[in-house]
N, C-alpha and C. Protein backbone atom coordinates (compact mmCIF):
# COMPACT_ATOMS: atom_id res chain seq x y z
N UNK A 1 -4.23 -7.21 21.00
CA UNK A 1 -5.39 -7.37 21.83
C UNK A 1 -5.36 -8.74 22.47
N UNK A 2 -5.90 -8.89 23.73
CA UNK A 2 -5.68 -10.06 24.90
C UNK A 2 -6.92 -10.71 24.28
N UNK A 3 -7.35 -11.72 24.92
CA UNK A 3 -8.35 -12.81 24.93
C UNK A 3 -9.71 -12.22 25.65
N UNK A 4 -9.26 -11.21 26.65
CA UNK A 4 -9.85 -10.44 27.36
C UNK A 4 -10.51 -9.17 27.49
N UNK A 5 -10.27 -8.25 26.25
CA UNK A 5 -10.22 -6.98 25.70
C UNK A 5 -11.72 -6.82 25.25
N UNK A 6 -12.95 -7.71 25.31
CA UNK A 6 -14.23 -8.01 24.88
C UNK A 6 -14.33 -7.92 23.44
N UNK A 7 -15.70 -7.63 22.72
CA UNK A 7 -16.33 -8.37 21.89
C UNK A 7 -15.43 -7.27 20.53
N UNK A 8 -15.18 -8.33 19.82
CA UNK A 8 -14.41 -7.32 18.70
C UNK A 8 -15.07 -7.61 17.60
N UNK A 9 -15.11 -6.64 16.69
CA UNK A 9 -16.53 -6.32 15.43
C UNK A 9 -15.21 -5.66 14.29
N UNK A 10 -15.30 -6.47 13.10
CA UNK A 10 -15.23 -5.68 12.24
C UNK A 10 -16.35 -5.47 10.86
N UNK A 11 -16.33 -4.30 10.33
CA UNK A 11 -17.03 -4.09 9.39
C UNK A 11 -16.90 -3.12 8.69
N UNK A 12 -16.91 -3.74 7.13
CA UNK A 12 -16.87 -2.47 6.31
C UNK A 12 -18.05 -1.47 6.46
N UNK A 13 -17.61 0.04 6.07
CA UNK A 13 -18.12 0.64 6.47
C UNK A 13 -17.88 2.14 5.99
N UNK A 14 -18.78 2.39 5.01
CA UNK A 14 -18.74 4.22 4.32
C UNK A 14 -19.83 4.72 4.84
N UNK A 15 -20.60 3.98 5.97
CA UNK A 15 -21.64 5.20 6.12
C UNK A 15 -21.39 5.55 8.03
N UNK A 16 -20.57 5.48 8.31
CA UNK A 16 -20.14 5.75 9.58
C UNK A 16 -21.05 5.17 10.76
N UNK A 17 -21.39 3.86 10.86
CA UNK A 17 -22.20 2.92 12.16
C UNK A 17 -21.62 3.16 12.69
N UNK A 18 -20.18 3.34 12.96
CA UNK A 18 -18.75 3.41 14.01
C UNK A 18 -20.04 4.45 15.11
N UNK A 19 -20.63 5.65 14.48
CA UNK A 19 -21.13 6.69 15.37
C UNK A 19 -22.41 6.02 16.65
N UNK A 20 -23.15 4.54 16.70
CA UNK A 20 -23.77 4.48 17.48
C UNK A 20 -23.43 3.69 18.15
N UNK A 21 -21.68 3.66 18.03
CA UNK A 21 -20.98 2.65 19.48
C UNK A 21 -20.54 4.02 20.18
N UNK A 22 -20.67 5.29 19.99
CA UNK A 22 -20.03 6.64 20.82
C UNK A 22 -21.18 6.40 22.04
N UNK A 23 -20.21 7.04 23.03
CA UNK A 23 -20.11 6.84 24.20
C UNK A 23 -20.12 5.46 25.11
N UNK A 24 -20.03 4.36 24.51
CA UNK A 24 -19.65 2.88 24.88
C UNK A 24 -18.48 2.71 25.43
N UNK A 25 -17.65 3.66 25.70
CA UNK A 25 -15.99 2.82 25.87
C UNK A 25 -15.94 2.15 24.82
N UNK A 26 -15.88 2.49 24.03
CA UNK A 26 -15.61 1.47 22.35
C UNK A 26 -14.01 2.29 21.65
N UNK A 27 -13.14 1.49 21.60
CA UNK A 27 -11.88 1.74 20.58
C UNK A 27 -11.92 1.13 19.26
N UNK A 28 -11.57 1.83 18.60
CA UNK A 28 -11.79 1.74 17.06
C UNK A 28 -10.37 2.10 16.52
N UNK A 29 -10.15 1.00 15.15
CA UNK A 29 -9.28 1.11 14.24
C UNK A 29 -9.93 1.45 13.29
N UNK A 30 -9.75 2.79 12.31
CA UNK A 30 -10.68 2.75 10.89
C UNK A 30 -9.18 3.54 10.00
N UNK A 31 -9.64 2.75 8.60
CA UNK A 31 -8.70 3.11 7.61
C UNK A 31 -9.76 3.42 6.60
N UNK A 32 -8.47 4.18 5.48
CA UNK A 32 -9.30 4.12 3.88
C UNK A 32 -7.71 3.96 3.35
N UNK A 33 -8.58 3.58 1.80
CA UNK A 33 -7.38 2.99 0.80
C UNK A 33 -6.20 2.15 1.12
N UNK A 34 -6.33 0.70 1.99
CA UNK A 34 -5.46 0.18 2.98
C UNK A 34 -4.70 -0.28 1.66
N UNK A 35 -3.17 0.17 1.89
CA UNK A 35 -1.73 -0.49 1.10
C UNK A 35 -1.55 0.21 0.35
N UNK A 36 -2.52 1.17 -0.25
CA UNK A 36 -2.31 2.56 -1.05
C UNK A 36 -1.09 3.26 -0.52
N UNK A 37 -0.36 3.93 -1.76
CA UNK A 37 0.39 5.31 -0.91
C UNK A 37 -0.03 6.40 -0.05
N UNK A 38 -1.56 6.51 -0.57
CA UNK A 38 -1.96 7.84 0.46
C UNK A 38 -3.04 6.90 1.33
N UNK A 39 -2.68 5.62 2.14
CA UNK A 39 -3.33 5.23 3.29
C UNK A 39 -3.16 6.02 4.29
N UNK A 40 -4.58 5.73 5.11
CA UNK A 40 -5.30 6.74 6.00
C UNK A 40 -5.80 5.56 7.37
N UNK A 41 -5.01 5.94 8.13
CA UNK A 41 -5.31 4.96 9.55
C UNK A 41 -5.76 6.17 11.05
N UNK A 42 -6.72 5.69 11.48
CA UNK A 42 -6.51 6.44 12.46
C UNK A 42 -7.83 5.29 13.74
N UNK A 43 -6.51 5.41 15.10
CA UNK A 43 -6.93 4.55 16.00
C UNK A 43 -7.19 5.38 17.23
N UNK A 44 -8.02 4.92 18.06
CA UNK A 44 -7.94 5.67 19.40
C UNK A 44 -9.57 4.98 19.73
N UNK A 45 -9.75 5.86 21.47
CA UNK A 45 -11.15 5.97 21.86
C UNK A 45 -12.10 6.15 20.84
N UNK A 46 -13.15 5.83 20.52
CA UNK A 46 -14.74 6.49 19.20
C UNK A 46 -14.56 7.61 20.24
N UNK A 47 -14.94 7.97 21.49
CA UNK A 47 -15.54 9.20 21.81
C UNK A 47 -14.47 10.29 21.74
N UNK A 48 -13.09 10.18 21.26
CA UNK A 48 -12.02 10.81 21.23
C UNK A 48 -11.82 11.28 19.62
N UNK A 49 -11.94 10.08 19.00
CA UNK A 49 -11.75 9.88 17.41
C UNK A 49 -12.85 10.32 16.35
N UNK A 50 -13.96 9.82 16.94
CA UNK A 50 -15.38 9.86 15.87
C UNK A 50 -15.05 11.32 14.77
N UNK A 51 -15.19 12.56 15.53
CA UNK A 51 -15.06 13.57 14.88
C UNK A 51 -13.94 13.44 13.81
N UNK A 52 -12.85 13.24 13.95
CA UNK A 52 -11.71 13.36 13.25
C UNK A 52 -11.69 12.24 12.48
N UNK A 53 -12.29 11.13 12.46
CA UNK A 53 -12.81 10.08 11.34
C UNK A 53 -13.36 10.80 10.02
N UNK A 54 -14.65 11.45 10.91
CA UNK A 54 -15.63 11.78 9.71
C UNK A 54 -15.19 13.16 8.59
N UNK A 55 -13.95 14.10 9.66
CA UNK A 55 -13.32 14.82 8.80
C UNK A 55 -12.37 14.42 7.92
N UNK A 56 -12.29 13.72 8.17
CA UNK A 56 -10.71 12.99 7.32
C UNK A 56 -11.63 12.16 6.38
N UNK A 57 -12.76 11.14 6.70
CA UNK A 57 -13.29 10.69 5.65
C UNK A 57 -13.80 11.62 4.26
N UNK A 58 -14.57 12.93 4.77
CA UNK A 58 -15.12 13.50 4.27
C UNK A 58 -13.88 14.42 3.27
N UNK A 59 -12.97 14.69 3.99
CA UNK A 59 -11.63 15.35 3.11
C UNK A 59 -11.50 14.36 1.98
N UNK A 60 -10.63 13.57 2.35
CA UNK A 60 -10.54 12.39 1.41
C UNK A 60 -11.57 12.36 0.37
N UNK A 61 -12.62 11.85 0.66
CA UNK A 61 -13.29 11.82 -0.48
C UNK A 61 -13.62 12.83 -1.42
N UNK A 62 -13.50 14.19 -0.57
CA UNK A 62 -13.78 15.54 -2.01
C UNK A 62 -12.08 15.37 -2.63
N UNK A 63 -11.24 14.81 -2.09
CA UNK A 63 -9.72 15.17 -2.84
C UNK A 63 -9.83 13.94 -3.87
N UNK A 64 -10.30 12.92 -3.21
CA UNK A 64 -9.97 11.77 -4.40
C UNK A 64 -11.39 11.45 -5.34
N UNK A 65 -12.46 12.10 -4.55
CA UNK A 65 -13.51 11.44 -5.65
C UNK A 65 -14.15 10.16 -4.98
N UNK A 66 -13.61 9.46 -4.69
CA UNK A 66 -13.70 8.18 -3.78
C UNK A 66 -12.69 7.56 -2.74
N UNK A 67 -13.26 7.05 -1.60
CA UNK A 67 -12.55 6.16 -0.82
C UNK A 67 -13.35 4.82 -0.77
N UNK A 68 -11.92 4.03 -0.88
CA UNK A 68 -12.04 2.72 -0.55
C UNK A 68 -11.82 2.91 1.41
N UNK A 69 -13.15 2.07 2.07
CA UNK A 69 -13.17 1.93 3.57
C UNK A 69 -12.68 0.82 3.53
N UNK A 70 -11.22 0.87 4.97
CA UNK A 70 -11.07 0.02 5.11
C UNK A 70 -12.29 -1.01 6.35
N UNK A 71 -12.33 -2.02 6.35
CA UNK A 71 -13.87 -2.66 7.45
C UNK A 71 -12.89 -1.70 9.07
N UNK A 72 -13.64 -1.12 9.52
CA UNK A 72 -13.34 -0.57 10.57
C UNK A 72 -12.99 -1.69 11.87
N UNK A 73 -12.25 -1.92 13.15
CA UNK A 73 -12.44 -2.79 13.75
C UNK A 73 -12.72 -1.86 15.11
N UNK A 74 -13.85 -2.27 15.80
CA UNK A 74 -14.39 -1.58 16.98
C UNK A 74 -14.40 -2.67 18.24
N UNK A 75 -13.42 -2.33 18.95
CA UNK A 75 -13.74 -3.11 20.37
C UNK A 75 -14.29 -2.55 21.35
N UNK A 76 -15.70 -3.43 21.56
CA UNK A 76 -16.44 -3.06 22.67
C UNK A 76 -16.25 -3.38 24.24
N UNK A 77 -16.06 -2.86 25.13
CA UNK A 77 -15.84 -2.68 25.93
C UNK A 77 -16.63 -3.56 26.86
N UNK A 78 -16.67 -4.96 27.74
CA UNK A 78 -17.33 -5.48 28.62
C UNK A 78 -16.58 -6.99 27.82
C-alpha cells in the first residue's frame, strides 16, 4: 500500500464491524488463526468479500469450536 491508498484501520474483530464499511469502496484483509496450520486469509473488495468472510468465519468456528481473529485491516477509500 502507497502513502496514498487513504485511511487504513486495523482491528481485532469476532463480531464482524468489517459489515458497516460495505458499500464504502473499502478493501479488507481479514484472517483467523494467523501462523496456525489451518490459517485462513481472505483479501479483496468488503462489497465483494463480506459474504464469504462471514461463511468461512462461521464454518471455522462450528469445525474448531473457536477462532482466533486475526485484527482485520480495512482500507478506506478517500
Amino acid at each position: 500500500m502507497g502513502d496514498d491508498d487513504g485511511d487504513i484501520v486495523v482491528m481485532p474483530d469476532a463480531h464482524e464491524s468489517f459489515r458497516q464499511c460495505v458499500g464504502g469502496g473499502t478493501w479488507i484483509q481479514w484472517g483467523a488463526c494467523p501462523g496456525a496450520p489451518d490459517e485462513i486469509l481472505i483479501s479483496g473488495h468488503l462489497d465483494q468479500v463480506a459474504e464469504d468472510i462471514s461463511r468461512t468465519h462461521a464454518a471455522a468456528r462450528a469445525e474448531h469450536g473457536w477462532i482466533m481473529d486475526r485484527p482485520s485491516t480495512v482500507v478506506v477509500a478517500g
